[in-house]
C-alpha atoms as a PDB file:
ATOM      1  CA  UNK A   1      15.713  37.126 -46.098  1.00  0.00           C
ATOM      2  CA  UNK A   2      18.035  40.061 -47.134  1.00  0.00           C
ATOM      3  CA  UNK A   3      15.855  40.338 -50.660  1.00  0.00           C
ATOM      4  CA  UNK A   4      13.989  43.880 -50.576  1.00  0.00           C
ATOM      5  CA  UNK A   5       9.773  43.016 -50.567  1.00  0.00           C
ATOM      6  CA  UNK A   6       8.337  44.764 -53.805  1.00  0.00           C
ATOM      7  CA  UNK A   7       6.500  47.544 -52.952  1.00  0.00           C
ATOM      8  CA  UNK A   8       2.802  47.466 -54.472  1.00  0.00           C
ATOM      9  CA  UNK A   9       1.507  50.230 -56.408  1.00  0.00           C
ATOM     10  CA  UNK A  10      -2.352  51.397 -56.656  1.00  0.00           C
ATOM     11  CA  UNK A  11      -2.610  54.694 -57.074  1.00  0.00           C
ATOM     12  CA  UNK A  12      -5.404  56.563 -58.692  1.00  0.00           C
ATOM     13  CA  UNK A  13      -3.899  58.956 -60.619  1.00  0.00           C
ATOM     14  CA  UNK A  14      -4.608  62.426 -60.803  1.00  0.00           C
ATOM     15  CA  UNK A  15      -3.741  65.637 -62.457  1.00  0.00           C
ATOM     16  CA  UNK A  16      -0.233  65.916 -61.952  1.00  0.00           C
ATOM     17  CA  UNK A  17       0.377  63.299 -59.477  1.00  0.00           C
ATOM     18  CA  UNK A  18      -1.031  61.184 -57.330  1.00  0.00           C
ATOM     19  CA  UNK A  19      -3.575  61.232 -54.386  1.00  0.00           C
ATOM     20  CA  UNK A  20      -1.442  62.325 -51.161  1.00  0.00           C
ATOM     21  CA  UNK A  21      -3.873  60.165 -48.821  1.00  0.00           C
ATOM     22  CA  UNK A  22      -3.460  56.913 -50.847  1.00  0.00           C
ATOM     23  CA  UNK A  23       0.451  57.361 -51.179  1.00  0.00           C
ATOM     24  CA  UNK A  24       0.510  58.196 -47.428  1.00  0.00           C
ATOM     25  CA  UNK A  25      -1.472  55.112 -46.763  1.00  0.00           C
ATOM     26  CA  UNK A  26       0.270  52.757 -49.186  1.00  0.00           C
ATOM     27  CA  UNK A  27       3.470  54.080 -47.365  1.00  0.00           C
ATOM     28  CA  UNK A  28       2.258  52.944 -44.130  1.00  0.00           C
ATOM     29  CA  UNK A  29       1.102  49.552 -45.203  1.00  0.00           C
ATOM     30  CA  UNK A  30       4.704  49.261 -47.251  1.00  0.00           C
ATOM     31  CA  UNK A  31       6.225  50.510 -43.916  1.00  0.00           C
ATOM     32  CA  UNK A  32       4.043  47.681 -41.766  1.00  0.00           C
ATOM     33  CA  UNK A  33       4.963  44.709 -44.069  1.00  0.00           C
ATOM     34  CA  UNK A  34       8.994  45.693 -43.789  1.00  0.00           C
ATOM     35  CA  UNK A  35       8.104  45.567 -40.227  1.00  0.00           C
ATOM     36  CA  UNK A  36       6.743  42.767 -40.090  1.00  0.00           C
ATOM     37  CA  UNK A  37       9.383  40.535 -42.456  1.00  0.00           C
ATOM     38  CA  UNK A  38      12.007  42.039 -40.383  1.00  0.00           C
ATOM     39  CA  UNK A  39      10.431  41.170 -37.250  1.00  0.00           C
ATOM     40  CA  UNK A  40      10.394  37.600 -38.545  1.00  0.00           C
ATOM     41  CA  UNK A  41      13.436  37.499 -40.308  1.00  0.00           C
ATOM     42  CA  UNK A  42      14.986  39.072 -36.450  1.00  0.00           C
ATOM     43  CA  UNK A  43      12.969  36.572 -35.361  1.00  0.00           C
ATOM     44  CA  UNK A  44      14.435  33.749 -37.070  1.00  0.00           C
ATOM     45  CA  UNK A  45      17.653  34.775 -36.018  1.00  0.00           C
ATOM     46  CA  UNK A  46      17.486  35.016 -32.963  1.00  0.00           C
ATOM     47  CA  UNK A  47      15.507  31.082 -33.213  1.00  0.00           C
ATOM     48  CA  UNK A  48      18.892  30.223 -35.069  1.00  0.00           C
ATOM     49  CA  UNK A  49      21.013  31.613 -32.665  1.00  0.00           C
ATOM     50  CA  UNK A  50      19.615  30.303 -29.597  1.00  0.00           C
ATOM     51  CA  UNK A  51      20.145  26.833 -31.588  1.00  0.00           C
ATOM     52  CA  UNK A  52      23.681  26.969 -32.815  1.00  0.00           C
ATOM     53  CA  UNK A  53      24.052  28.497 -28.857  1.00  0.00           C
ATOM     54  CA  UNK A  54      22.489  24.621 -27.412  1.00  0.00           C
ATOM     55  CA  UNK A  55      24.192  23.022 -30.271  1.00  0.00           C
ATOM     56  CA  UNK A  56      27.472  24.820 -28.746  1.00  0.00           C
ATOM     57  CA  UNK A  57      26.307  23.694 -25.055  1.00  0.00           C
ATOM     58  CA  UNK A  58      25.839  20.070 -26.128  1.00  0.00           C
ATOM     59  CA  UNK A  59      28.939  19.891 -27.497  1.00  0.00           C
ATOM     60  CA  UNK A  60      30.956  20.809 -24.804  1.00  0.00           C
ATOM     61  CA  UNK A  61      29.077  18.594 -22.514  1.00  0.00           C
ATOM     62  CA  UNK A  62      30.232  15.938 -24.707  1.00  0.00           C
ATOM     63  CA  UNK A  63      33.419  16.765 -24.700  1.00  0.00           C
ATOM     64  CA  UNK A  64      33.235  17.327 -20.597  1.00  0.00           C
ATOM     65  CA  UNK A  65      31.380  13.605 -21.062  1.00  0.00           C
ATOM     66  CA  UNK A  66      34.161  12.347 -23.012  1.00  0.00           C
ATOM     67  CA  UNK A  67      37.208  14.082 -21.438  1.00  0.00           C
ATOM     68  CA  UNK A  68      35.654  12.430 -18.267  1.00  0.00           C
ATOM     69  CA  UNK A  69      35.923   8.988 -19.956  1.00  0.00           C
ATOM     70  CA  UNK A  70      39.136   9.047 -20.377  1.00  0.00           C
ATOM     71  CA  UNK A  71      40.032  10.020 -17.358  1.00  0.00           C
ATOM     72  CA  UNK A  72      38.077   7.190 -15.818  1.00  0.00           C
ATOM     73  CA  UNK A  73      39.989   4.958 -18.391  1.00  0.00           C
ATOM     74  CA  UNK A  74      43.370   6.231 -18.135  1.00  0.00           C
ATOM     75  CA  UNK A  75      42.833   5.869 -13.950  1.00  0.00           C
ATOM     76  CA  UNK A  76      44.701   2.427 -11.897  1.00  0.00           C
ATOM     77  CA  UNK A  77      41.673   0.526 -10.863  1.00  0.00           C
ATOM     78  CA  UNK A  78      41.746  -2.798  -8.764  1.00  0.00           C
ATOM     79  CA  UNK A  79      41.746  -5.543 -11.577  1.00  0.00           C
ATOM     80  CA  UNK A  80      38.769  -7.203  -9.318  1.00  0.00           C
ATOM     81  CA  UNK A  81      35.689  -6.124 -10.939  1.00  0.00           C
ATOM     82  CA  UNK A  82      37.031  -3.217 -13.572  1.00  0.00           C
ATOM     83  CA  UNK A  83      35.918  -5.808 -16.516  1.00  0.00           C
ATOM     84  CA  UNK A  84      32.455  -4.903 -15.120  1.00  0.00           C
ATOM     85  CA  UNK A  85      32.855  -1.309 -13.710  1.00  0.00           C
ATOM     86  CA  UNK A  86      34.375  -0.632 -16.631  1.00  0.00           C
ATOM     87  CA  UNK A  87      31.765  -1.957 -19.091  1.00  0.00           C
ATOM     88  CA  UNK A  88      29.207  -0.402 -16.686  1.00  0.00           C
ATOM     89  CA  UNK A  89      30.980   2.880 -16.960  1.00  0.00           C
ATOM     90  CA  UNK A  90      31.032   3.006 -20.801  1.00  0.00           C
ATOM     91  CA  UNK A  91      27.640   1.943 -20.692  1.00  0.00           C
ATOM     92  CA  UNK A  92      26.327   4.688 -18.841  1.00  0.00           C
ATOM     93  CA  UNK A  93      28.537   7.349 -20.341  1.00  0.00           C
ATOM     94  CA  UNK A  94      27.259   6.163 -24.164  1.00  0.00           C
ATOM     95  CA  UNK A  95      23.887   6.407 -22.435  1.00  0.00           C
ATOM     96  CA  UNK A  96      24.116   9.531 -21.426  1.00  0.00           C
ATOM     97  CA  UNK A  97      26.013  10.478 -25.043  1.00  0.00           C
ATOM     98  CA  UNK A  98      23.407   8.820 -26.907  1.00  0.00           C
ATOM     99  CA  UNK A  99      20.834  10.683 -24.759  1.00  0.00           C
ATOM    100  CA  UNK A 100      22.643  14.627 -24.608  1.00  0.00           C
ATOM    101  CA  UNK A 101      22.783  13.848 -28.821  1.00  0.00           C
ATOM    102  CA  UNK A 102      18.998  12.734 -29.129  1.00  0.00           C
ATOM    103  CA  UNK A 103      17.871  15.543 -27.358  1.00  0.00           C
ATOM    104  CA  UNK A 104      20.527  18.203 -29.463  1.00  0.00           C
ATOM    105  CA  UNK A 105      18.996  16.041 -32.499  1.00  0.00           C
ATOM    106  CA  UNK A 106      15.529  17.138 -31.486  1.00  0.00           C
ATOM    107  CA  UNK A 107      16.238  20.265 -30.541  1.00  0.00           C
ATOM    108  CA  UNK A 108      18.364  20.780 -33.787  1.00  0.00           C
ATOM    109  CA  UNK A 109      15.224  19.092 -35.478  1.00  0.00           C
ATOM    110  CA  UNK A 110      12.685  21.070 -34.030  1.00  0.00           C
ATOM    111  CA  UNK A 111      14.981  24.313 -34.317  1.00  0.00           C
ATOM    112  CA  UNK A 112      15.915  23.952 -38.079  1.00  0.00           C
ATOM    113  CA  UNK A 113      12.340  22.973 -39.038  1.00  0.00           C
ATOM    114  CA  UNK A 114      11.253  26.151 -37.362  1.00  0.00           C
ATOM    115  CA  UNK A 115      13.726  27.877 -39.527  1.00  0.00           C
ATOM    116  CA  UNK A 116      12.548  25.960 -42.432  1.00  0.00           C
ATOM    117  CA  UNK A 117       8.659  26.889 -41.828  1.00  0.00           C
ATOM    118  CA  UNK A 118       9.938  30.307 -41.278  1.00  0.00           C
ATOM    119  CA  UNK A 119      12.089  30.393 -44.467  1.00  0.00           C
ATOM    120  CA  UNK A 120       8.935  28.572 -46.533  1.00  0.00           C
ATOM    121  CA  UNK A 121       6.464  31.227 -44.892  1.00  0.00           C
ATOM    122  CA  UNK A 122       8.687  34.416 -45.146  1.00  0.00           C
ATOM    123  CA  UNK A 123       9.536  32.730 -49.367  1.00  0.00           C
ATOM    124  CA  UNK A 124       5.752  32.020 -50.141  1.00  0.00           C
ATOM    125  CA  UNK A 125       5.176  35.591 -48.581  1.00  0.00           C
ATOM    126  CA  UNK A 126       7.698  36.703 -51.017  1.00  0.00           C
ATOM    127  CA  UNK A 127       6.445  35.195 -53.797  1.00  0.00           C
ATOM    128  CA  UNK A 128       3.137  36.280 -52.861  1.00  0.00           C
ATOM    129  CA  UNK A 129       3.716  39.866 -52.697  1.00  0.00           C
ATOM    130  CA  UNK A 130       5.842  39.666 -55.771  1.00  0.00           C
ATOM    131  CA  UNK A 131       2.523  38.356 -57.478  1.00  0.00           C
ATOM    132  CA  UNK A 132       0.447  41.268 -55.692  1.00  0.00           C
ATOM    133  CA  UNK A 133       3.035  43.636 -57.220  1.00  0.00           C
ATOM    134  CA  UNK A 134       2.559  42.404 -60.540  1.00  0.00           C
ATOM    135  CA  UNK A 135      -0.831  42.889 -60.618  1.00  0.00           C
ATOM    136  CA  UNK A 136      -1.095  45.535 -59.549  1.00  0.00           C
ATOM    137  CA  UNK A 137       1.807  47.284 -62.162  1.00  0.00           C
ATOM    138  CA  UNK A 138      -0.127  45.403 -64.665  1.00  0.00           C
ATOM    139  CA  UNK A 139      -3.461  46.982 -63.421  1.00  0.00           C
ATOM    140  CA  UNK A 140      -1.939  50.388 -62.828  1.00  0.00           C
ATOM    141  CA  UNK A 141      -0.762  50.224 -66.127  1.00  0.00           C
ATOM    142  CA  UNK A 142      -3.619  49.481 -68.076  1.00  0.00           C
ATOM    143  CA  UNK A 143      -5.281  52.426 -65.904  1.00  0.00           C
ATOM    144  CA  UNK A 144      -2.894  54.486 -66.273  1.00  0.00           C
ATOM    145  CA  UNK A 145      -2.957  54.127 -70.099  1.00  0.00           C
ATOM    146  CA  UNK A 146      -7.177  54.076 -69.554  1.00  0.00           C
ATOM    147  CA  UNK A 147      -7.015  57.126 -68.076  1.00  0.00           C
ATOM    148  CA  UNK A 148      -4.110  58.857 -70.502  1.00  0.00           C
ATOM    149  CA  UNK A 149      -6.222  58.183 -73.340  1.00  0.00           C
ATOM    150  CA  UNK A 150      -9.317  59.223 -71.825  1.00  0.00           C
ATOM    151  CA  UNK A 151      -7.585  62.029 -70.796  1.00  0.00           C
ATOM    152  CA  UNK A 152      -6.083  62.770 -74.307  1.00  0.00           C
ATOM    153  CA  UNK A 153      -9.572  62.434 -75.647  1.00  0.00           C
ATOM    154  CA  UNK A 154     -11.359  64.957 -73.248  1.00  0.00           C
ATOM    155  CA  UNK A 155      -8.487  67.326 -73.419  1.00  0.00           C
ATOM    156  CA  UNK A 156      -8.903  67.268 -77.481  1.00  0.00           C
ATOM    157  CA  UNK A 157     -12.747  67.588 -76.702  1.00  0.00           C
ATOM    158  CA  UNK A 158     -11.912  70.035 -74.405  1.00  0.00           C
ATOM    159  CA  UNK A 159      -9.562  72.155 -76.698  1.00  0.00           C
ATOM    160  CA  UNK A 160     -12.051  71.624 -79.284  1.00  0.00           C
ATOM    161  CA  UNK A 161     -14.957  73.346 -77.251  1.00  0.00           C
ATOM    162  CA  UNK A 162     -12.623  76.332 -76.932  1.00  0.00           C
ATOM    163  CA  UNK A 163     -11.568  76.451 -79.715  1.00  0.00           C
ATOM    164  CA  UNK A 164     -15.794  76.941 -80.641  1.00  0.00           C
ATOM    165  CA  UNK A 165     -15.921  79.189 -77.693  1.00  0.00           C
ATOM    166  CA  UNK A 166     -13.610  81.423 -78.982  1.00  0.00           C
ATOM    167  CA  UNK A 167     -14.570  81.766 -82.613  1.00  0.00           C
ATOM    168  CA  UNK A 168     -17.866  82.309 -81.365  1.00  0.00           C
ATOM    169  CA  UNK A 169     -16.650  85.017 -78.688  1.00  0.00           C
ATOM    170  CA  UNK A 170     -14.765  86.172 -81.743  1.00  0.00           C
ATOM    171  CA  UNK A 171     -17.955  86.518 -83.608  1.00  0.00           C
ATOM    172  CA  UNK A 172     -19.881  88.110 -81.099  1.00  0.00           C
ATOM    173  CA  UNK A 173     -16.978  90.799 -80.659  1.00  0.00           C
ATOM    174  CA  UNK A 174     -17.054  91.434 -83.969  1.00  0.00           C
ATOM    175  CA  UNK A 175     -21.119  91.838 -84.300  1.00  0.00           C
ATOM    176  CA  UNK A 176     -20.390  93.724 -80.802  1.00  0.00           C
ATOM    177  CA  UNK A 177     -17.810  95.599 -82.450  1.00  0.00           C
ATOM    178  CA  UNK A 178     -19.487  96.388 -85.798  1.00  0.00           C
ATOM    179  CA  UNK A 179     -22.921  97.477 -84.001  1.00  0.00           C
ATOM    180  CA  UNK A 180     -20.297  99.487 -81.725  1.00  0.00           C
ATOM    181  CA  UNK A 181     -18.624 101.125 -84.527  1.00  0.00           C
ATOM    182  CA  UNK A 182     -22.625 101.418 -86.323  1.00  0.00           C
ATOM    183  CA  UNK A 183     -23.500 103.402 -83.064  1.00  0.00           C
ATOM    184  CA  UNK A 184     -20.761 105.357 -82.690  1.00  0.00           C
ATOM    185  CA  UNK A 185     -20.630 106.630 -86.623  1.00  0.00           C
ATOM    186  CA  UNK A 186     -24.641 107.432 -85.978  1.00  0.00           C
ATOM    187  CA  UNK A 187     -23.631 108.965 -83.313  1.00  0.00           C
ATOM    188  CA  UNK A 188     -20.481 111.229 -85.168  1.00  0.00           C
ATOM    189  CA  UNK A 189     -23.325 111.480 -87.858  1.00  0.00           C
ATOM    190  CA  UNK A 190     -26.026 113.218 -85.406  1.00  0.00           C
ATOM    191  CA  UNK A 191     -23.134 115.123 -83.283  1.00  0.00           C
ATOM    192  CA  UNK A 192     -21.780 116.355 -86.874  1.00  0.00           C
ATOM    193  CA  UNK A 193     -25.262 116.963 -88.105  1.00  0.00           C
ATOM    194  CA  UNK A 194     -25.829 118.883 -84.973  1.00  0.00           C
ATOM    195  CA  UNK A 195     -22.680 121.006 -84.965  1.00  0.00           C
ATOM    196  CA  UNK A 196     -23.177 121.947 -88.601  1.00  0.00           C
ATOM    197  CA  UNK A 197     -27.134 122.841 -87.989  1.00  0.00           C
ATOM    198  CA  UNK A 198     -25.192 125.069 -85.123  1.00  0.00           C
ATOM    199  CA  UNK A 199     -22.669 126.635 -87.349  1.00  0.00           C
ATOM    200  CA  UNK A 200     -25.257 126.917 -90.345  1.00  0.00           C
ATOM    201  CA  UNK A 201     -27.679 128.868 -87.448  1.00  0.00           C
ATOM    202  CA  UNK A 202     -24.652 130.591 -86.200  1.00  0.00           C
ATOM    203  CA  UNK A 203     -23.570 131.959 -89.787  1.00  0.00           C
ATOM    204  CA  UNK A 204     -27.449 132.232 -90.829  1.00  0.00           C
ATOM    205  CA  UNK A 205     -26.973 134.945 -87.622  1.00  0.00           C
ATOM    206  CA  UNK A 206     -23.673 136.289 -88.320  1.00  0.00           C
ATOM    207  CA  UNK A 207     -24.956 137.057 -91.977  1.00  0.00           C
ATOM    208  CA  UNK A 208     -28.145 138.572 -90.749  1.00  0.00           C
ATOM    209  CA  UNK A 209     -26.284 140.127 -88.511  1.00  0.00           C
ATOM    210  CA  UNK A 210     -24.002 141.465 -91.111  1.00  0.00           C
ATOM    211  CA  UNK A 211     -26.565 142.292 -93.143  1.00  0.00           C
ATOM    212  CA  UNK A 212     -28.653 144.472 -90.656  1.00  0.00           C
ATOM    213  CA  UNK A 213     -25.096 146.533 -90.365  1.00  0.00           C
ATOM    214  CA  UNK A 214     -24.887 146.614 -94.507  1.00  0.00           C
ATOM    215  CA  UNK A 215     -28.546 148.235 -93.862  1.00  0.00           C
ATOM    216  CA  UNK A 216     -27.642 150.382 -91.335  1.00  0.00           C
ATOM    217  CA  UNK A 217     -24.682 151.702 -92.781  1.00  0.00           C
ATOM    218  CA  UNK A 218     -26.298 151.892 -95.814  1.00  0.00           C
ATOM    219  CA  UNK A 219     -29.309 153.910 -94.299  1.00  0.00           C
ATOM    220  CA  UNK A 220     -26.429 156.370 -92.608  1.00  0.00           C
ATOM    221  CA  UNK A 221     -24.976 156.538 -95.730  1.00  0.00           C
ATOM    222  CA  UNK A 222     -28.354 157.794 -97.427  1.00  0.00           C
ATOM    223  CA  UNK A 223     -28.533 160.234 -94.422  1.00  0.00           C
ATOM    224  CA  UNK A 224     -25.212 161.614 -94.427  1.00  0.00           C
ATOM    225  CA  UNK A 225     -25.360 162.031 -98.598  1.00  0.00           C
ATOM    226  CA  UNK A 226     -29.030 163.543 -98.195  1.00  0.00           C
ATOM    227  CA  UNK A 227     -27.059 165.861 -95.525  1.00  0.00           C
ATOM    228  CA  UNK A 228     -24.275 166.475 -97.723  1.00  0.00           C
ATOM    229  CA  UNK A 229     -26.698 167.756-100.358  1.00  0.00           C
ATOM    230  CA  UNK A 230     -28.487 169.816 -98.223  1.00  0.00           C
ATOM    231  CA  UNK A 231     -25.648 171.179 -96.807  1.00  0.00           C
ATOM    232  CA  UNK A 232     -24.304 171.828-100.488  1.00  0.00           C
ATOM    233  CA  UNK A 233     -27.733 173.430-101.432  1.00  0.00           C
ATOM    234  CA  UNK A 234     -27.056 175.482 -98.055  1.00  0.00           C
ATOM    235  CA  UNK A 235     -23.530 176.758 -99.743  1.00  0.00           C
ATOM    236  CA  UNK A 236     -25.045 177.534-103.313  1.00  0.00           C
ATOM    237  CA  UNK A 237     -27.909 179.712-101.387  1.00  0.00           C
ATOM    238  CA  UNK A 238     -25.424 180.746 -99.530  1.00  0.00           C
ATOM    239  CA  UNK A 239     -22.654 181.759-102.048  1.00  0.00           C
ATOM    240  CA  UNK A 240     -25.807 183.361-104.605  1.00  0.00           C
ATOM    241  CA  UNK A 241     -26.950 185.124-101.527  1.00  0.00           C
ATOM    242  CA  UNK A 242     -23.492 186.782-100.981  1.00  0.00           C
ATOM    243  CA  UNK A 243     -22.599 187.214-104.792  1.00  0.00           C
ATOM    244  CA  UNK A 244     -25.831 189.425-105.335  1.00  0.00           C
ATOM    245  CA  UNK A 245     -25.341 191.507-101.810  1.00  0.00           C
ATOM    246  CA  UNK A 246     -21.716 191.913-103.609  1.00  0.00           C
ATOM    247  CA  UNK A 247     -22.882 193.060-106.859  1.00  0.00           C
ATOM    248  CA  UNK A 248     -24.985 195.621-104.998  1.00  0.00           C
ATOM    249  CA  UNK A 249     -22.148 196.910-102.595  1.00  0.00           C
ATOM    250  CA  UNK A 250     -20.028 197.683-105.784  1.00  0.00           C
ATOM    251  CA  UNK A 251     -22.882 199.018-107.631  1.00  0.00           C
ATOM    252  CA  UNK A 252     -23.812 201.725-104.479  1.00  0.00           C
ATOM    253  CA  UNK A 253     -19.982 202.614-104.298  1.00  0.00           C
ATOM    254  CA  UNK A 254     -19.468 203.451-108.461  1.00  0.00           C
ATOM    255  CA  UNK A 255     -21.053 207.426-107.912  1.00  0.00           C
ATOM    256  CA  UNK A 256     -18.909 207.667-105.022  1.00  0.00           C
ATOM    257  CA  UNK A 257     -15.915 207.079-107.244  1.00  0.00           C
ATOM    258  CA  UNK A 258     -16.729 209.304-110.030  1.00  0.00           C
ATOM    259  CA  UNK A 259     -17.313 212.349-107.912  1.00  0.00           C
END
């Protein structure tokens, strides 16, 4: 009765454990069935108790029964009629012996066979679970090792899917990528092509800018050397005009001289 009752096991198992509400219920049937074999093994104790208790009762009465006896025996009796008191005496006191140990014998009886039943129920119960519990590790196990390998064989077709997944996410980054980089160089190309039509129109007006000033400067040029020669054409006229009005002053002052 002291043997501990094999727990069964019948879990459907999950990732990483086990499914709270069955564990919580196969916990409370565990927790009923201990309840229940120590109910009835309390229960048979107390059955054997209260038997070895009357066994206890009976035997004292005996030995009151018997104690009695020989005091009756050991007493001085008148000699007339203590052949037949006496005889009637022992009779009744076997009598009642014979009866106080038939009914101890039946209760003993009835007592240990109760004990007995309740030994054979509480060992076939054992036994019985015991089987339960085998069955079910042996089920559990062959589930367990179902589900592990179909487990192992969706997580490799799992990791095999990703595995696709990414090289084709890889794939489309790269077209994603390349188109990207395709874009972005047309773009450079249009933004460079832009900026050099801008710097080509931008020089184009710089040097026709440049070259209205080369004009310019050119036409001033032309203007100040057409001044220049007037002006020198000025100073020849100029210096004949006052070499000649010379000549004639020194030619109108000669007479004067001689005189």
């Amino acid at each position: 009765m002291s043997e501990i009752v094999p727990l069964s096991t019948g879990f459907d198992l999950a990732w990483r454990g086990y499914r709270k509400r069955q564990v919580r219920d196969y916990i409370r049937c565990a927790e009923e069935d201990l309840r229940c074999v120590s109910e009835d093994r309390d229960a048979a104790l107390q059955k054997a108790q209260r038997v070895a208790d009357e066994l206890e009762r009976l035997r004292r009465e005996n030995l009151v029964l018997r104690q009695r006896i020989d005091r009756i025996c050991r007493a001085p009796v008148d000699l007339t009629g203590a052949e037949d008191r006496a005889r009637r005496v022992l009779q009744l006191a076997q009598a009642e012996a014979e009866e106080l140990l038939a009914r101890a014998r039946a209760v003993a009886a009835r007592s240990w066979s109760t004990v007995r039943a309740m030994e054979t129920s509480a060992r076939d119960r054992h036994e019985r679970l015991n089987r339960v519990a085998e069955a079910e590790h042996t089920a559990l196990t062959a589930r367990t090792h179902t589900l592990i390998t179909a487990q192992s064989a969706a997580a490799e077709r799992r990791r095999q899917e990703l595995d696709e997944e990414a090289e084709s996410l890889r794939t489309r980054v790269m077209a994603d990528f390349d188109l990207a980089m395709s874009a972005r160089r047309a773009e450079q190309a249009t933004a460079l092509a832009e900026a050099r039509a801008r710097a080509e129109e931008q020089a184009q007006r710089v040097v026709s800018s440049a070259e209205a000033q080369v004009r310019a400067l050119h036409r001033h040029r032309d203007s100040v050397a057409g001044r220049l020669r007037e002006v020198r054409e000025l100073l020849v006229e100029a210096e004949s005009e006052l070499g000649f009005s010379r000549r004639t002053t020194t030619v109108r002052a000669l007479p004067t001289a001689g005189a």
